[in-house]
Protein backbone atom coordinates (compact mmCIF):
# COMPACT_ATOMS: atom_id res chain seq x y z
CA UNK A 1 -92.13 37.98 28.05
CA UNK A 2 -94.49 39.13 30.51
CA UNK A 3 -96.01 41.85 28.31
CA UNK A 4 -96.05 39.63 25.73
CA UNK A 5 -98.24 37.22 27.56
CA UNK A 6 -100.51 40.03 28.76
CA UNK A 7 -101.27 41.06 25.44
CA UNK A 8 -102.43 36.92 24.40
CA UNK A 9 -104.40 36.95 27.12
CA UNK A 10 -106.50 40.33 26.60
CA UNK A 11 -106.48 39.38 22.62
CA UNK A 12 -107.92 35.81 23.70
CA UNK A 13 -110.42 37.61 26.14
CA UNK A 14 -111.77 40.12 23.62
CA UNK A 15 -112.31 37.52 20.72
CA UNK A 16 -114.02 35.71 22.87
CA UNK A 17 -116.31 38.60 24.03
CA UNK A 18 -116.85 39.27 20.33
CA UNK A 19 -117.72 35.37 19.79
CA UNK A 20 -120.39 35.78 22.62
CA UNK A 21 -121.68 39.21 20.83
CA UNK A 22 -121.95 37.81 17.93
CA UNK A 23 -123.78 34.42 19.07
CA UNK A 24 -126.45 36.38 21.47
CA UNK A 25 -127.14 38.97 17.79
CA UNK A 26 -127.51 35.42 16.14
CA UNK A 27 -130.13 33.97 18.85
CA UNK A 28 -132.11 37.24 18.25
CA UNK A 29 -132.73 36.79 14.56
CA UNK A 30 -134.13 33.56 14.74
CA UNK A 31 -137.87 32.73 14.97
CA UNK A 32 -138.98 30.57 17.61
CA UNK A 33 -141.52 29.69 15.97
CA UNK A 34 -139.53 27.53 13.55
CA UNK A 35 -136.77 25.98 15.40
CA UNK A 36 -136.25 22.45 13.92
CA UNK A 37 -137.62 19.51 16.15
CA UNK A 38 -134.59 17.35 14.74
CA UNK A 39 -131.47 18.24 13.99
CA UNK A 40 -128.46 15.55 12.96
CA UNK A 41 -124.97 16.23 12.43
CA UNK A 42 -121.89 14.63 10.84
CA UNK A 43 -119.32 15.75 13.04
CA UNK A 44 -116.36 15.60 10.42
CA UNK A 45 -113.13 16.93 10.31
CA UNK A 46 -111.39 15.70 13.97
CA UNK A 47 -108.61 14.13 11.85
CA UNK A 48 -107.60 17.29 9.84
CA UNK A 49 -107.38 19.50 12.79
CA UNK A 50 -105.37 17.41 14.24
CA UNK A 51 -102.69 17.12 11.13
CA UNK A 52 -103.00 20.96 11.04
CA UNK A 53 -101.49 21.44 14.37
CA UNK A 54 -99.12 18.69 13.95
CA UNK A 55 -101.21 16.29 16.61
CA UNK A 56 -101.84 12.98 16.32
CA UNK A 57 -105.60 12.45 14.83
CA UNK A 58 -106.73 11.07 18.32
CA UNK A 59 -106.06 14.41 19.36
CA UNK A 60 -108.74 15.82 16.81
CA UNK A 61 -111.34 13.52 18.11
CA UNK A 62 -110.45 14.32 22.41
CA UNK A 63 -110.92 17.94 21.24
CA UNK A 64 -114.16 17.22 19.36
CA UNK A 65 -116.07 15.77 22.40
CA UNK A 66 -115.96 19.40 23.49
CA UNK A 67 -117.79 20.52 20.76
CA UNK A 68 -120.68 17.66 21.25
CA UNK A 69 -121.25 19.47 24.31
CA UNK A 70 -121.37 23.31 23.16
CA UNK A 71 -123.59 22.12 20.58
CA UNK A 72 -125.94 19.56 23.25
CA UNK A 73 -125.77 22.83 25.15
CA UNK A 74 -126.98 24.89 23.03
CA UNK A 75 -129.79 22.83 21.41
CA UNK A 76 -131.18 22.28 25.02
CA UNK A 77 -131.52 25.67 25.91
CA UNK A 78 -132.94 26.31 22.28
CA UNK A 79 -135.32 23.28 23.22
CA UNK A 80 -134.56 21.20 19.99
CA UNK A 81 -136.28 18.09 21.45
CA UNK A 82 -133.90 16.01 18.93
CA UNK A 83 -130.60 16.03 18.32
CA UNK A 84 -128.55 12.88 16.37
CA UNK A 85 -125.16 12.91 16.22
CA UNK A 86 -123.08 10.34 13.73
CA UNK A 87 -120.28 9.57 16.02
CA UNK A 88 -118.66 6.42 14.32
CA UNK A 89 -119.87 4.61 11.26
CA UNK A 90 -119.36 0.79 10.06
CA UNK A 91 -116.89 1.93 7.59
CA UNK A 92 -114.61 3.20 10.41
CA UNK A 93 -114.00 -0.01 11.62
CA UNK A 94 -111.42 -0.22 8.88
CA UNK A 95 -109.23 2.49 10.05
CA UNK A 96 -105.94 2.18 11.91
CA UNK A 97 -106.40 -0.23 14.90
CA UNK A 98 -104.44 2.64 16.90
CA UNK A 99 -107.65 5.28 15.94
CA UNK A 100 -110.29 2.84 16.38
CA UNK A 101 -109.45 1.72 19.78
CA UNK A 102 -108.52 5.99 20.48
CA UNK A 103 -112.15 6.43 19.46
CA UNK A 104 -113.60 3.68 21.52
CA UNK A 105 -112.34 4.51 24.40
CA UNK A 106 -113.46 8.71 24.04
CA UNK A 107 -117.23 6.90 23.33
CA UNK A 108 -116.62 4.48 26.37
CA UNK A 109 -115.56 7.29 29.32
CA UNK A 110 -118.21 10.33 27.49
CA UNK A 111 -121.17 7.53 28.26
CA UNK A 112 -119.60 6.81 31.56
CA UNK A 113 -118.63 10.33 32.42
CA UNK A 114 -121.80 12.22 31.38
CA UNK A 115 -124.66 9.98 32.02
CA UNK A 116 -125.61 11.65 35.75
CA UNK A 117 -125.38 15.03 33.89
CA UNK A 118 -127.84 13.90 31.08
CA UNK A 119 -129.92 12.54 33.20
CA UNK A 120 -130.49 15.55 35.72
CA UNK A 121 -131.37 17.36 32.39
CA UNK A 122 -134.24 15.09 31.01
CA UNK A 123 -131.97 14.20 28.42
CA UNK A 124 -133.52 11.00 27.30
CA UNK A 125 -130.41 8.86 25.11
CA UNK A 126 -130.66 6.46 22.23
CA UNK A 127 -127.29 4.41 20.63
CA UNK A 128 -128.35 2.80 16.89
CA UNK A 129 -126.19 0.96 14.99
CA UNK A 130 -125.27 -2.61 14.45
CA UNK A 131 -123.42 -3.80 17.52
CA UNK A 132 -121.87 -7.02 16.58
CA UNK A 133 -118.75 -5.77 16.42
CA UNK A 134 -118.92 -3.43 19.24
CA UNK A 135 -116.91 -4.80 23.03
CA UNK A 136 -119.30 -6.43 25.17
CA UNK A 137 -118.74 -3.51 28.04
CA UNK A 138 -119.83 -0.20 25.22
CA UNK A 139 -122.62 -2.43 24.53
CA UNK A 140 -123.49 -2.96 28.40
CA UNK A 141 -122.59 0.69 29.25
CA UNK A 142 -125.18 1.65 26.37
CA UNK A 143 -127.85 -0.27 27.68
CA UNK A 144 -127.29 0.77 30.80
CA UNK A 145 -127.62 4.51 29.77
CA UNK A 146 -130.31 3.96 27.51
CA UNK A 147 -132.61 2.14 30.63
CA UNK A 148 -131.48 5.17 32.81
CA UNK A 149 -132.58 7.72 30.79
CA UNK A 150 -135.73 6.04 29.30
CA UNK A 151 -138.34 8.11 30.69
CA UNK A 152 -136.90 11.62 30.34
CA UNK A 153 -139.24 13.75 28.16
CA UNK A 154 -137.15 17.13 28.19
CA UNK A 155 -134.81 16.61 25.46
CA UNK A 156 -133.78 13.05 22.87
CA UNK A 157 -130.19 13.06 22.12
CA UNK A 158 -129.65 9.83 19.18
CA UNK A 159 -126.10 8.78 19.00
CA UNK A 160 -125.23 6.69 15.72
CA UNK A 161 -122.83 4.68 16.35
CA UNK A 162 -120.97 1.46 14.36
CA UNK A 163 -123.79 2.82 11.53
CA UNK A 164 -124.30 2.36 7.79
CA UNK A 165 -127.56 3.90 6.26
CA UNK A 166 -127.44 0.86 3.97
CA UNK A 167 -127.21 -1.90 6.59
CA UNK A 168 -129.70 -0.39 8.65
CA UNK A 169 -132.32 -0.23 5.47
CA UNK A 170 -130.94 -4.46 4.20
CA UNK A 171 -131.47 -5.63 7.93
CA UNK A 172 -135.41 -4.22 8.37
CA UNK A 173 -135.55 -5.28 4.66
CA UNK A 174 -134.58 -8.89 6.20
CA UNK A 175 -136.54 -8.37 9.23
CA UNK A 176 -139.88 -7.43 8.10
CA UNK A 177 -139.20 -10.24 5.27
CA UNK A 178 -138.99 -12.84 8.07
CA UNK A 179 -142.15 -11.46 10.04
CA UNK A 180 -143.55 -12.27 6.05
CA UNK A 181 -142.91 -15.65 6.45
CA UNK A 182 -144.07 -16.30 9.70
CA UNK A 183 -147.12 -15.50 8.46
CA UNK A 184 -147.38 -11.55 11.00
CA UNK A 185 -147.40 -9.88 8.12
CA UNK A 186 -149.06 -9.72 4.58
CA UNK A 187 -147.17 -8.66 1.49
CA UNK A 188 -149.80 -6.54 0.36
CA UNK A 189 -150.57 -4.64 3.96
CA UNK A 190 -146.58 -2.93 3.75
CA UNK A 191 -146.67 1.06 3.49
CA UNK A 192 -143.75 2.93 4.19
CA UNK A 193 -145.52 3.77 7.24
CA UNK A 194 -144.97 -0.12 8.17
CA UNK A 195 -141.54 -0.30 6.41
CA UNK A 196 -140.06 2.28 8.93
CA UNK A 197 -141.15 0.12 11.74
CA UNK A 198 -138.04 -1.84 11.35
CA UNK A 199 -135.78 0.80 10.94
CA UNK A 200 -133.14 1.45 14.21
CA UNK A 201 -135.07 5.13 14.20
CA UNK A 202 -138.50 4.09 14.54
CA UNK A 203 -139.25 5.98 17.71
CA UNK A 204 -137.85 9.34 16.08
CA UNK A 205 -139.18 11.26 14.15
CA UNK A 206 -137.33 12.41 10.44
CA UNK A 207 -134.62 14.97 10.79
CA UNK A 208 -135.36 18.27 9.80
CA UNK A 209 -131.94 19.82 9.30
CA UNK A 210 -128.45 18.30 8.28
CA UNK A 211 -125.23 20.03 9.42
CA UNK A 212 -121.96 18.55 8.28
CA UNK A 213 -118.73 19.75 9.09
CA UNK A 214 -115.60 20.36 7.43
CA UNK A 215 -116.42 21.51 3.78
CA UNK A 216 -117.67 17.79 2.50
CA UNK A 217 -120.59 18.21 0.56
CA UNK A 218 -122.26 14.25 0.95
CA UNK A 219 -124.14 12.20 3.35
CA UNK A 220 -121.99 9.46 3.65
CA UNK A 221 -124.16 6.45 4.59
CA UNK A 222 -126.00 8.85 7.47
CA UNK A 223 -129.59 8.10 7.86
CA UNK A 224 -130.47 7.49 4.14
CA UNK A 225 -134.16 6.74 4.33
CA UNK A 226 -134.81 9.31 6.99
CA UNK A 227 -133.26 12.10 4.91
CA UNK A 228 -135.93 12.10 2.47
CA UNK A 229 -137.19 15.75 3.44
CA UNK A 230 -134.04 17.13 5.62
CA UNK A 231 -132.73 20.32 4.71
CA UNK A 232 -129.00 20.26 4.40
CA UNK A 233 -126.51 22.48 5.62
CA UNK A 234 -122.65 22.19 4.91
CA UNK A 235 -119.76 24.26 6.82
CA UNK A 236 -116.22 24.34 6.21
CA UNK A 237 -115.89 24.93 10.12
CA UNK A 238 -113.85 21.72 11.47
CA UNK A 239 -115.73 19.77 13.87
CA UNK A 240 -113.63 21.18 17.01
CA UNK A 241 -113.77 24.48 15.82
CA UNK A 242 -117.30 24.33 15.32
CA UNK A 243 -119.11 26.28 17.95
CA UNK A 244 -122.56 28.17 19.09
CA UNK A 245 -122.19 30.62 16.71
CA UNK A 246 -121.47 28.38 13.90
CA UNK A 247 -124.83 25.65 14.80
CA UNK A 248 -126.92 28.75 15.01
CA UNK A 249 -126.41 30.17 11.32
CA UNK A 250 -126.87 26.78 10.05
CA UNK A 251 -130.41 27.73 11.86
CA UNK A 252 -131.12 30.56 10.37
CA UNK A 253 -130.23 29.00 7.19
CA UNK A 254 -132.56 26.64 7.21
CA UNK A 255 -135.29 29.10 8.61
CA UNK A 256 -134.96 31.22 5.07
CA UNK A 257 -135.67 27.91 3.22
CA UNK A 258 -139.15 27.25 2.36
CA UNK A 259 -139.96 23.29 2.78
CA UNK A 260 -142.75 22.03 0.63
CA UNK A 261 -142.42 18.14 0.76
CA UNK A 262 -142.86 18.15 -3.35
CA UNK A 263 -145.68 20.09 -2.63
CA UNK A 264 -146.21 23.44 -4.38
């Protein structure tokens, strides 16, 4: 038994060492002279890792906070000075009361819990969304984090949460239709320039790169009038499996793309 154990143990120690080979050859190759300013993720896939190991999905998500902070890591010391992470979308409201409430309470205790840390780092921290059906003490704990944080320059991490791309585009659509009316704004003066005003993103800038987990090749409601331009990357890497390793060859990826904005 105790052999047995032995052997795990050195197996576990020299994948890991080969993990941490292959991640510093990966940090090598790329050019730091095109690292993405902004880089979003749909962190999908917390549910099927779960069922895979015969865990309850909460489970999945627990194990996929861990990943939020390789990759948070990682993108800091790369100096990506925006990172946006879809944690929870309007559409998951609908799931099991059991997982939503699972969920809320990771989101509550990661604010609560990390806040100090982000803050010591320059992290500066944004929550969009539509909050009406969010509980009164997330949406004081987010405002509360956001004021903390407010001036920190170093890095901007975005956290979407209870988001739709498509509400977020109908409510400036209703806002900037209202500012119309009350007479602050002429029909014939909107741009798109204007237009993204009134969008929850206005003070950051369009993503450069997409990365979404777990094999599914959409968007799924993420960001839909930012992503005009963003380069997108899909992995079949699990969200709690995903690692280092795996957000710096979506990197290098995108560095072998050439963008030209529908330019030639």
């Amino acid at each position: 038994m105790m052999d047995k154990l032995k052997f795990t143990i050195k197996l576990s120690s020299l994948l890991s060492n080969f993990s941490n080979l292959q991640t510093k050859l990966l940090i090598n190759r790329l050019d730091r002279n095109n690292i993405p300013n902004h880089i979003a993720i749909v962190m999908d896939g917390n549910g099927r890792w779960a069922k895979k190991r015969g865990l309850p999905r909460i489970k999945g998500h627990i194990e996929g906070t861990k990943s939020i902070k390789r990759v948070l890591e990682i993108a800091y010391d790369l100096n990506i000075k925006y990172l946006t992470l879809f944690a929870f979308s309007q559409e998951n409201w609908d799931r099991p009361k059991q997982e939503v409430d699972g969920i809320l309470k990771i989101i509550r205790k990661s604010l609560q819990n990390e806040i100090n840390q982000l803050n010591e780092k320059g992290i500066r921290v944004y929550v969009i969304g539509n909050f009406k059906r969010v509980p009164d003490d997330i949406k004081n704990t987010i405002k509360n984090v956001q004021k903390i944080t407010k001036n920190n320059k170093k890095m901007n991490l975005c956290i979407a949460f209870s988001y739709g791309g498509r509400e977020e585009i109908t409510q400036a659509a209703k806002n900037l239709a209202k500012d119309v009316m009350e007479g602050k704004m002429k029909i014939l003066d909107i741009e798109e320039s204007i237009f993204r005003n009134y969008l929850y993103t206005k003070d950051i800038p369009d993503p450069d790169l997409l990365i979404r987990t777990s094999g599914e090749i959409r968007i799924s409601n993420f960001l839909l009038w930012q992503m005009a331009y963003t380069e997108f990357v899909f992995t079949p890497v699990l969200w709690p499996d995903f690692n280092e390793y795996h957000f710096l060859k979506a990197i290098l990826e995108y560095q072998e793309r050439e963008r030209r904005f529908g330019l030639v």
